[in-house]
N, C-alpha and C. Protein backbone atom coordinates (compact mmCIF):
# COMPACT_ATOMS: atom_id res chain seq x y z
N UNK A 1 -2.25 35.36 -40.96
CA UNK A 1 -1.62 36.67 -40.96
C UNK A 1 -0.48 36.69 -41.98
N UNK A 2 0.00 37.61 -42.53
CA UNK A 2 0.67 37.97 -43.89
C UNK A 2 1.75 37.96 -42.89
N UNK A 3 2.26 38.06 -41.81
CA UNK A 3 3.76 38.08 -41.56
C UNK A 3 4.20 36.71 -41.21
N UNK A 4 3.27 35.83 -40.68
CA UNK A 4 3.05 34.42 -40.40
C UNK A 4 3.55 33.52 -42.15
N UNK A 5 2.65 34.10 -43.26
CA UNK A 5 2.82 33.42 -44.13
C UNK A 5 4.54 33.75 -44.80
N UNK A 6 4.74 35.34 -44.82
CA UNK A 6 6.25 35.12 -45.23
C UNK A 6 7.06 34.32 -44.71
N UNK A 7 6.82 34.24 -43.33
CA UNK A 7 7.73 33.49 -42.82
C UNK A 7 8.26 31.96 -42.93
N UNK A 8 6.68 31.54 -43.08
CA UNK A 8 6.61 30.24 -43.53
C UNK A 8 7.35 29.77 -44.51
N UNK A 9 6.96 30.94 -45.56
CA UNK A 9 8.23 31.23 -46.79
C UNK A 9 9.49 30.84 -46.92
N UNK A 10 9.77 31.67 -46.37
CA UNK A 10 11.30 31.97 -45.75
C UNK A 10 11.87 30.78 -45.49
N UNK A 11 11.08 29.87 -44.45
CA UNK A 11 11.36 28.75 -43.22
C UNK A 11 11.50 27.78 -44.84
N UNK A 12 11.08 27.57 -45.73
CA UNK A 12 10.63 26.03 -46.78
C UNK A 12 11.80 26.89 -47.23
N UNK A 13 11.95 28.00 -47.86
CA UNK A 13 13.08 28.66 -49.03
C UNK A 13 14.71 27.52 -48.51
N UNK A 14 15.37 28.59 -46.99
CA UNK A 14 15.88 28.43 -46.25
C UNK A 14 16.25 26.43 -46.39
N UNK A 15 14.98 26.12 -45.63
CA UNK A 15 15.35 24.63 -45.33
C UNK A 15 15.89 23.73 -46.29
N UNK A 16 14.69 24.16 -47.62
CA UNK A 16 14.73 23.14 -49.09
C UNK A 16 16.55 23.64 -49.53
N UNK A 17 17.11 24.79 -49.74
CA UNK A 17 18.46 24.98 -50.10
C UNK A 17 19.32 24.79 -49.22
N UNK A 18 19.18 24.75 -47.98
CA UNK A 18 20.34 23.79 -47.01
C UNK A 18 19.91 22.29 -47.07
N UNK A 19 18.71 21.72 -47.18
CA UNK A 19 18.69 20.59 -47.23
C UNK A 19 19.34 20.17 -49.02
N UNK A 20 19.06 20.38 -49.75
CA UNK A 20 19.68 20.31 -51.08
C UNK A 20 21.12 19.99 -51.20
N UNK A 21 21.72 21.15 -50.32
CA UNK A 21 23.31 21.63 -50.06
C UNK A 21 23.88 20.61 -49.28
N UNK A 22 23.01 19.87 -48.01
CA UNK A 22 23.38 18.84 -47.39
C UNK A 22 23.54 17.23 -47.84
N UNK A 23 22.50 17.24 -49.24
CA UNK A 23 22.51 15.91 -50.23
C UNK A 23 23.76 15.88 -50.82
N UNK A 24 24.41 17.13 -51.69
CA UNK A 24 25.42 17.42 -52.41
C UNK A 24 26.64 17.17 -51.65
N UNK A 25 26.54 17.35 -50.04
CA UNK A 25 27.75 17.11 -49.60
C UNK A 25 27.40 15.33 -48.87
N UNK A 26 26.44 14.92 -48.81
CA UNK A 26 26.95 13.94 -48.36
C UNK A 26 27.20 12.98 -49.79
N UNK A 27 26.46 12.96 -50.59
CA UNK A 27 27.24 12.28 -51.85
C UNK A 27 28.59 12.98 -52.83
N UNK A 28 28.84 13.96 -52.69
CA UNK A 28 30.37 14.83 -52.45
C UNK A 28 30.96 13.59 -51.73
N UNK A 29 30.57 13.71 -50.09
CA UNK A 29 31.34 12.94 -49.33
C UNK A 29 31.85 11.66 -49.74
N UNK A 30 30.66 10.94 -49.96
CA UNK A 30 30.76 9.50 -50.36
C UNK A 30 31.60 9.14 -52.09
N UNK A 31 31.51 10.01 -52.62
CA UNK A 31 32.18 10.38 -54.10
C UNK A 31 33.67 10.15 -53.61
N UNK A 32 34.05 10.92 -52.70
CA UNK A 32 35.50 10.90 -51.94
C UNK A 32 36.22 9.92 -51.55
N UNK A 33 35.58 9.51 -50.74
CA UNK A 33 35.51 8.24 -49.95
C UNK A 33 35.76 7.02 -51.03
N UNK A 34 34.83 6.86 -52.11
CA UNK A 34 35.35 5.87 -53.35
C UNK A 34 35.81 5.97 -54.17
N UNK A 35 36.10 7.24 -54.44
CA UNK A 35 37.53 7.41 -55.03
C UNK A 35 38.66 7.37 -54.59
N UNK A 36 39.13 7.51 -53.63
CA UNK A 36 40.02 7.63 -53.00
C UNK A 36 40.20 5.61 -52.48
N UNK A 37 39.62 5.30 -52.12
CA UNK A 37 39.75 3.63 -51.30
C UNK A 37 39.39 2.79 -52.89
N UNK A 38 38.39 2.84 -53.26
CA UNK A 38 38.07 1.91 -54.33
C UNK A 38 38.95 1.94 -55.32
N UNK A 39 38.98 3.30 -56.02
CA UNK A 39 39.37 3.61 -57.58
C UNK A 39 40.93 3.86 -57.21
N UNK A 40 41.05 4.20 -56.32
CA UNK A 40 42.73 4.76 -56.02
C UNK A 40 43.36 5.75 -56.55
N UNK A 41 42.00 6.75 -57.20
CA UNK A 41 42.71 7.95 -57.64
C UNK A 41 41.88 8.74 -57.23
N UNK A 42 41.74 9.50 -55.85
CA UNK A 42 41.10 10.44 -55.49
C UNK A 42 40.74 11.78 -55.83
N UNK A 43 39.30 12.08 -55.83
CA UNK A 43 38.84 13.52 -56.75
C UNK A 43 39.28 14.84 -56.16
N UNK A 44 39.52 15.37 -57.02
CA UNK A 44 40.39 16.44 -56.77
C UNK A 44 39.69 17.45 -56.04
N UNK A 45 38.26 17.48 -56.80
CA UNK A 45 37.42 18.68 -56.83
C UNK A 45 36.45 18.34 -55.87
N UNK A 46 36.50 17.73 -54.62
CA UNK A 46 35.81 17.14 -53.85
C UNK A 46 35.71 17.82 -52.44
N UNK A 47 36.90 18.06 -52.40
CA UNK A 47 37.54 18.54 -51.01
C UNK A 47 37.03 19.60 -50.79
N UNK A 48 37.51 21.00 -51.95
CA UNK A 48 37.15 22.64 -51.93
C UNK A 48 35.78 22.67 -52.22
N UNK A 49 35.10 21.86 -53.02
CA UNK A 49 33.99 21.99 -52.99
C UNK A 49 32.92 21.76 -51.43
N UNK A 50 33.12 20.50 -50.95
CA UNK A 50 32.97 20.39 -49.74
C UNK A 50 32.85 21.18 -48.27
N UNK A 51 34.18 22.00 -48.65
CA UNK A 51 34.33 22.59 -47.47
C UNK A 51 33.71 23.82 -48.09
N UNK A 52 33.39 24.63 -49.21
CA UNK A 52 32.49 25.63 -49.04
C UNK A 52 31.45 25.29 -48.78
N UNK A 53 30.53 23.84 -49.65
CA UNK A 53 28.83 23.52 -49.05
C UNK A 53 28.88 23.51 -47.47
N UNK A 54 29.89 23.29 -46.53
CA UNK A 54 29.67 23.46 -45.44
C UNK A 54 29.20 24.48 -44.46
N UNK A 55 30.34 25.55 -45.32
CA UNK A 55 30.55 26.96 -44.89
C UNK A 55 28.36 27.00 -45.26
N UNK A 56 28.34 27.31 -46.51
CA UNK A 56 27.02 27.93 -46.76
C UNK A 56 25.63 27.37 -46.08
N UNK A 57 25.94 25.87 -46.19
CA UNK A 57 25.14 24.94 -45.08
C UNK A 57 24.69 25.44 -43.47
N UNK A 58 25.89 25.77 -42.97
CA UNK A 58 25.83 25.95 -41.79
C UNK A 58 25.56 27.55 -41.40
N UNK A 59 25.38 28.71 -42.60
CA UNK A 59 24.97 29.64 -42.36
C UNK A 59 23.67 29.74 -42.55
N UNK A 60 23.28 28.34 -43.57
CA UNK A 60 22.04 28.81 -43.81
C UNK A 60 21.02 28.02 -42.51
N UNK A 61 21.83 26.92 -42.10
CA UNK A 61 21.02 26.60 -40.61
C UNK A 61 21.17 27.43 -39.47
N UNK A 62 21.98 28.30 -39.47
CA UNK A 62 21.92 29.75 -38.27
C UNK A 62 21.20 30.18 -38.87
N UNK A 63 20.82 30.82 -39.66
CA UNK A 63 19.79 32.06 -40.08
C UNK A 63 18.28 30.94 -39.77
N UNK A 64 18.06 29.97 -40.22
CA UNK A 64 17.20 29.24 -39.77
C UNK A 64 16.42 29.26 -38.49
N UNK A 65 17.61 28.69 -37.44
CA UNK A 65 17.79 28.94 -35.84
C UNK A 65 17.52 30.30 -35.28
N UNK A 66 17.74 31.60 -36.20
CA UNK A 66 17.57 32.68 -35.66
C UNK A 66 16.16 32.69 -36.11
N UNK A 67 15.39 32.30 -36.99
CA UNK A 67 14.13 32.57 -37.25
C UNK A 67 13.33 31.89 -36.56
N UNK A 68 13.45 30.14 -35.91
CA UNK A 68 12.83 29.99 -35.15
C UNK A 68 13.02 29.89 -33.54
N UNK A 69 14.37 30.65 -33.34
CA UNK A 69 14.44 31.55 -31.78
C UNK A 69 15.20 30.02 -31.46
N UNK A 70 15.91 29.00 -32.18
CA UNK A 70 16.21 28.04 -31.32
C UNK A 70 17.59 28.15 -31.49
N UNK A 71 18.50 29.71 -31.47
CA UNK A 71 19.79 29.84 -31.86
C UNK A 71 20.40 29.53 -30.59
N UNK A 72 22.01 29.41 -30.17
CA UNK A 72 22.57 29.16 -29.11
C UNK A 72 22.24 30.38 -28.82
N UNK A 73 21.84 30.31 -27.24
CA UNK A 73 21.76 31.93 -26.69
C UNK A 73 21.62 31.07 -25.03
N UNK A 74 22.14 32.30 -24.34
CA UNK A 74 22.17 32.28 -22.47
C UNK A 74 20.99 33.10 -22.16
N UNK A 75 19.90 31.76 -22.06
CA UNK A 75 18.77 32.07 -21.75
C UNK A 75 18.07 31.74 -20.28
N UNK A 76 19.39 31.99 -19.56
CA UNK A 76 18.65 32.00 -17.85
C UNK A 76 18.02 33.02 -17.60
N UNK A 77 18.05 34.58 -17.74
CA UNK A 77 18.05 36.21 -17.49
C UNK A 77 16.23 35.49 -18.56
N UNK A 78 16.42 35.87 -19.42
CA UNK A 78 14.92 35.55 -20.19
C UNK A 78 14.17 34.72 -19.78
N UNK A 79 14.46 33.73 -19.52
CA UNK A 79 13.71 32.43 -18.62
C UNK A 79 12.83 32.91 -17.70
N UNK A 80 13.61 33.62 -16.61
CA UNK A 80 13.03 34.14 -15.70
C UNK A 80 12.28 35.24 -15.70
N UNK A 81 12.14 36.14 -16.63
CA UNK A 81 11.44 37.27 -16.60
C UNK A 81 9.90 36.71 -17.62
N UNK A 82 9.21 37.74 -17.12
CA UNK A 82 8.39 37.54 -18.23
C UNK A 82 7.53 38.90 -18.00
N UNK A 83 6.53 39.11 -19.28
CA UNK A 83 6.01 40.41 -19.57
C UNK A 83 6.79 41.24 -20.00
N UNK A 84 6.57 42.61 -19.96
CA UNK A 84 7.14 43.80 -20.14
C UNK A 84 8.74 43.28 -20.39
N UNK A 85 9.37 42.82 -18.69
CA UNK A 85 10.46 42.98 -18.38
C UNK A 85 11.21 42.05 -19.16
N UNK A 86 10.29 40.89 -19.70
CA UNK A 86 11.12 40.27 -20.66
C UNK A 86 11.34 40.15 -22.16
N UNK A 87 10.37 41.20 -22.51
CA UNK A 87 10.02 41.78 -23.61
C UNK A 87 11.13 42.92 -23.95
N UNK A 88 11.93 43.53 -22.87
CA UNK A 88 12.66 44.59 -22.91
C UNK A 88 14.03 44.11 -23.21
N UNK A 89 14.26 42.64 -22.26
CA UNK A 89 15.68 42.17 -22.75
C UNK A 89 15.45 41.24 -24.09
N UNK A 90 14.26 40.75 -24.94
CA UNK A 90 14.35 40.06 -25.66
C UNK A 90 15.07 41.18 -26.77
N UNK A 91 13.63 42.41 -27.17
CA UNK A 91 14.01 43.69 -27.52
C UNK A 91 15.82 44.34 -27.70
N UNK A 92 16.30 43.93 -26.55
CA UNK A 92 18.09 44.50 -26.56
C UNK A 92 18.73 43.72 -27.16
N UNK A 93 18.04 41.82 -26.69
CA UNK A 93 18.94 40.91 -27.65
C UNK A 93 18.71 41.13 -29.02
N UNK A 94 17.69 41.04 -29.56
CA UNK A 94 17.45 42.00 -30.92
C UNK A 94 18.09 42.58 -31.56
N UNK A 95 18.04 43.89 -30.85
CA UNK A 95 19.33 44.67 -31.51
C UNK A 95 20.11 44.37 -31.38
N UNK A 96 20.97 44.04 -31.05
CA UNK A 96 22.39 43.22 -30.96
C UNK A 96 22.86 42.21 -31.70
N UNK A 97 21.28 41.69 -31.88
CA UNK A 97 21.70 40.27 -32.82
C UNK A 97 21.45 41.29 -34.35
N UNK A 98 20.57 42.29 -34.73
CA UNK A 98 20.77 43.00 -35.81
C UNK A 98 21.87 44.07 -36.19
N UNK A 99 22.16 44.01 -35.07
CA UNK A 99 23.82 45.02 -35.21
C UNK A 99 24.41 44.30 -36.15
N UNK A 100 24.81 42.66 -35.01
CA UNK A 100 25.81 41.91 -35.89
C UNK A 100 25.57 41.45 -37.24
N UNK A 101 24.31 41.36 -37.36
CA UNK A 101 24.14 40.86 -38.63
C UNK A 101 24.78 42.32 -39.55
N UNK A 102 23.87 43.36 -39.26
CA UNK A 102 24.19 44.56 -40.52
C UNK A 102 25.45 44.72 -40.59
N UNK A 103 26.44 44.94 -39.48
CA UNK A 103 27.57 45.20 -39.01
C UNK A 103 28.61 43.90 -39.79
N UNK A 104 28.68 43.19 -39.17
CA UNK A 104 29.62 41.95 -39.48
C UNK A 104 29.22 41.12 -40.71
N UNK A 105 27.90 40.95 -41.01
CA UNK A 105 27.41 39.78 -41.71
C UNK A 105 27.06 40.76 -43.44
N UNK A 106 26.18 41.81 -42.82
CA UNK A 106 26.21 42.68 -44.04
C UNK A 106 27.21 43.15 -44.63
N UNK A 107 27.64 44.05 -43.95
CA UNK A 107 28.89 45.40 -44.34
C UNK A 107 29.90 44.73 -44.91
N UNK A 108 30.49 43.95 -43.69
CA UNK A 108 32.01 43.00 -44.18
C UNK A 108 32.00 41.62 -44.56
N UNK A 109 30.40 41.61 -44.94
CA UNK A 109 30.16 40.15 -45.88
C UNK A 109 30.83 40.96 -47.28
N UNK A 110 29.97 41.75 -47.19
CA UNK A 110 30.01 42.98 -48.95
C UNK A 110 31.43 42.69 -49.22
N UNK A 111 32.30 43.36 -48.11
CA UNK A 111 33.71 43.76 -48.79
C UNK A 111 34.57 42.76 -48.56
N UNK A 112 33.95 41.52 -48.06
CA UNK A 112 34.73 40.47 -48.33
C UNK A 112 34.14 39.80 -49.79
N UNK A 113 33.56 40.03 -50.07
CA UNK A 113 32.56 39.83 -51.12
C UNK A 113 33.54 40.19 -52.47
N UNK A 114 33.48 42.04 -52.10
CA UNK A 114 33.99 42.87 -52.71
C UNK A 114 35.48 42.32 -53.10
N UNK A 115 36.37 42.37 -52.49
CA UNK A 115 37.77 42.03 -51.85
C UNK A 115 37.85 40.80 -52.89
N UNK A 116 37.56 39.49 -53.15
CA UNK A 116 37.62 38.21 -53.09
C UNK A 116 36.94 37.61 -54.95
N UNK A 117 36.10 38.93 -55.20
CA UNK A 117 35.32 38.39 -56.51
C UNK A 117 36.35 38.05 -57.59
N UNK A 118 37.83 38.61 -57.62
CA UNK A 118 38.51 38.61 -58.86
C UNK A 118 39.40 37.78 -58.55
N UNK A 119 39.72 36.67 -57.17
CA UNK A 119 40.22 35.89 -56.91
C UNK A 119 39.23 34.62 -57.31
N UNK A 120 40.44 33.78 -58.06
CA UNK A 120 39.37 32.53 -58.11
C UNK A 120 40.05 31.30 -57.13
N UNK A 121 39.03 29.90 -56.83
CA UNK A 121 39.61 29.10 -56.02
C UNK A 121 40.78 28.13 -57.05
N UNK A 122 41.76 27.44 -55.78
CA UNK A 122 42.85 26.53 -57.32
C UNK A 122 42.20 25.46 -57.78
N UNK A 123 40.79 24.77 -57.04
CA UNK A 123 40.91 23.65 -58.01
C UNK A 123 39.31 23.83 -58.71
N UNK A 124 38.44 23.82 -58.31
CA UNK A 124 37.18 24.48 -58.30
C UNK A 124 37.35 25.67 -59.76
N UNK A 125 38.17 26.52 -59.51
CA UNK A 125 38.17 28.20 -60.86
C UNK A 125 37.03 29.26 -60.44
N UNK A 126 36.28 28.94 -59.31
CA UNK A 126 35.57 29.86 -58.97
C UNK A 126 35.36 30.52 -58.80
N UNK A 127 35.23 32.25 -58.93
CA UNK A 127 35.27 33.27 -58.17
C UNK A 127 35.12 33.04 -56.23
N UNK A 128 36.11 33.37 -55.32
CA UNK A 128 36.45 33.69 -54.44
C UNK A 128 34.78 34.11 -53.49
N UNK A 129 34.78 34.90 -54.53
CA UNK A 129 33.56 36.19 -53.61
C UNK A 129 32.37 35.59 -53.45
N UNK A 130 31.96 34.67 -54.64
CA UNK A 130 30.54 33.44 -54.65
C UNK A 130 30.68 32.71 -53.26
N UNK A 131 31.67 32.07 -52.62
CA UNK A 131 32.10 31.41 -52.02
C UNK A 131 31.26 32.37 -50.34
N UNK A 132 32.31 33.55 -50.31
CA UNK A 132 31.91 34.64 -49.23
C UNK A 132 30.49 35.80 -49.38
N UNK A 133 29.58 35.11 -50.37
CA UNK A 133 28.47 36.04 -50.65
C UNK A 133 27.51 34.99 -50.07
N UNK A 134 27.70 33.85 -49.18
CA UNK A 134 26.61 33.76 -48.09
C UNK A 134 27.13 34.75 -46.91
N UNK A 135 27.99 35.27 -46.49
CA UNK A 135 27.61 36.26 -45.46
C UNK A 135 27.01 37.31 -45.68
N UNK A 136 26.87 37.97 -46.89
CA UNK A 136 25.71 39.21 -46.92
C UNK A 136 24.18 38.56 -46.98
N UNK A 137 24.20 37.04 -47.81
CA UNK A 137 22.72 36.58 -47.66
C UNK A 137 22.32 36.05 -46.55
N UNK A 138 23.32 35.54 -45.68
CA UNK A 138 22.83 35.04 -44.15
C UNK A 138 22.45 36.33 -43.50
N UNK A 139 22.74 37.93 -43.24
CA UNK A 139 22.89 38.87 -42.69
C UNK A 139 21.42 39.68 -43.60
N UNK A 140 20.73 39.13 -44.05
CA UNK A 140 19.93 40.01 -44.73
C UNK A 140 18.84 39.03 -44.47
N UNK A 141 19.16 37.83 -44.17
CA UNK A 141 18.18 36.85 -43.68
C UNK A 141 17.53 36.87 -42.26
N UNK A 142 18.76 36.80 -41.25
CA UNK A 142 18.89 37.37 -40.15
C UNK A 142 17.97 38.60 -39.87
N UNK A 143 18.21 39.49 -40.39
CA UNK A 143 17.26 40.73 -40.62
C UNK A 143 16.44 40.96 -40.93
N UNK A 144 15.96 39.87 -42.06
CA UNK A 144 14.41 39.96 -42.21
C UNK A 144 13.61 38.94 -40.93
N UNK A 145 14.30 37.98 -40.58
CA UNK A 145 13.07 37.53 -39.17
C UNK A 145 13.58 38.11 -38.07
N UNK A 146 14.26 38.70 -38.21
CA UNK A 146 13.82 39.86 -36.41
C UNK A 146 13.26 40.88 -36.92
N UNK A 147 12.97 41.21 -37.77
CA UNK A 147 11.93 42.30 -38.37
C UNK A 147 10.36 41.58 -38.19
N UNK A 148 10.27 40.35 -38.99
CA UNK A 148 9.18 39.26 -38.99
C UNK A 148 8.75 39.19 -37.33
N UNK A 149 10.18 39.15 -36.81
CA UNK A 149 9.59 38.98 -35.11
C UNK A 149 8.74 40.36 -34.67
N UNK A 150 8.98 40.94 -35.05
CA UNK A 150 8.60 42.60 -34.21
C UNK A 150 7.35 41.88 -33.94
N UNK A 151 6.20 41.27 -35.11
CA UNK A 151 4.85 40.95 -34.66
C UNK A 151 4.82 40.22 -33.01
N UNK A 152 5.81 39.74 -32.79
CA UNK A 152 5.71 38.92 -31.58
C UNK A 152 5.63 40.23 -30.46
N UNK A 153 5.74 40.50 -30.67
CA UNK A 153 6.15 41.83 -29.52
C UNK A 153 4.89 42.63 -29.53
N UNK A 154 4.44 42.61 -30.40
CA UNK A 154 2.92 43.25 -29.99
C UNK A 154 1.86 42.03 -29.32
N UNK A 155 1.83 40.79 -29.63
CA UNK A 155 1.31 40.00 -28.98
C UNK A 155 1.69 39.83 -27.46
N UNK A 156 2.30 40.24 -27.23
CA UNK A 156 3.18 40.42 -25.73
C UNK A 156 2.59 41.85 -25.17
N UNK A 157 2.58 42.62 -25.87
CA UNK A 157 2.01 44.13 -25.16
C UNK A 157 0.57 44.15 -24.92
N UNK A 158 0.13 43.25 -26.37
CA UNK A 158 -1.15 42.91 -25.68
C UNK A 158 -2.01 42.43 -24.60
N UNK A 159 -0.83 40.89 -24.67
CA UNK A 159 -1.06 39.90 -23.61
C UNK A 159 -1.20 40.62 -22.39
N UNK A 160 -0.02 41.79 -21.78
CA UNK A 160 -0.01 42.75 -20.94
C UNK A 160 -1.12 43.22 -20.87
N UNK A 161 -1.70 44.41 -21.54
CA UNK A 161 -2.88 45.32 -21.21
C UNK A 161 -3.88 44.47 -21.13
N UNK A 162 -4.43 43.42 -20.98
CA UNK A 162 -5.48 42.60 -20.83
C UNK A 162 -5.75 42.34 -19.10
């Protein structure tokens, strides 16, 4: 199925650039670490760099988690239902989880985005806004697999009328 294969997409895109992002910081890390103990003159550009691959790392393993449903969530109420009735609260968590994304992750990714582009970082020189433009791409990610999910939800209505 064509919504099966984007996804798949998505899932290698996603993984291969957080896994990439996670090489960079652990030899980042280790770069640190021997400069600082071995060489005795520790890298400057190690630190700020670091702590943004984290930031982007760890958004891009939530958007991940939201695509394959294994995000933190209080899943006693869902547990227990099933059919229709649990199709209705998956449905509400849904929207909610697409609110926040459009809402928080989109909108005021943008204008932090916006806000931040003509600021650069002190040791790095980076534009600011590069830094805060994984929250509009985590929030547009987010949004495309609960869209991707809708297919699940007809397999469920089905499962029903049978």
């Amino acid at each position: 199925m064509m919504v099966d294969k984007i996804k798949k997409m998505l899932d290698r895109g996603i993984i291969f650039v957080a896994s990439s992002l996670l090489v960079i910081l652990v030899l980042g890390a280790l770069w640190q670490v021997f400069t600082r103990y071995v060489l005795k003159d520790p890298s400057t550009f190690t630190n700020e760099l670091l702590g943004f691959l984290l930031v982007w790392t760890s958004l891009l393993g939530a958007c991940y988690a939201f695509g394959a449903n294994k995000h933190l969530a209080l899943t006693f109420i869902t547990n227990k239902l099933t059919g229709m009735k649990g199709l209705i609260i998956t449905v509400i968590n849904d929207i909610f989880v697409v609110f926040f994304a459009v809402v928080i992750l989109l909108k005021g990714g943008m204008e932090a985005v916006d806000m931040t582009m003509s600021q650069t970082t002190p040791i790095l020189g980076v534009p600011k806004g590069l830094v805060y433009s994984i929250l509009p791409i985590s929030g547009v990610l987010i949004i495309l697999y609960k869209l991707l999910g809708i297919n699940s939800y007809k397999k469920i209505i089905q499962k029903e009328g049978e």
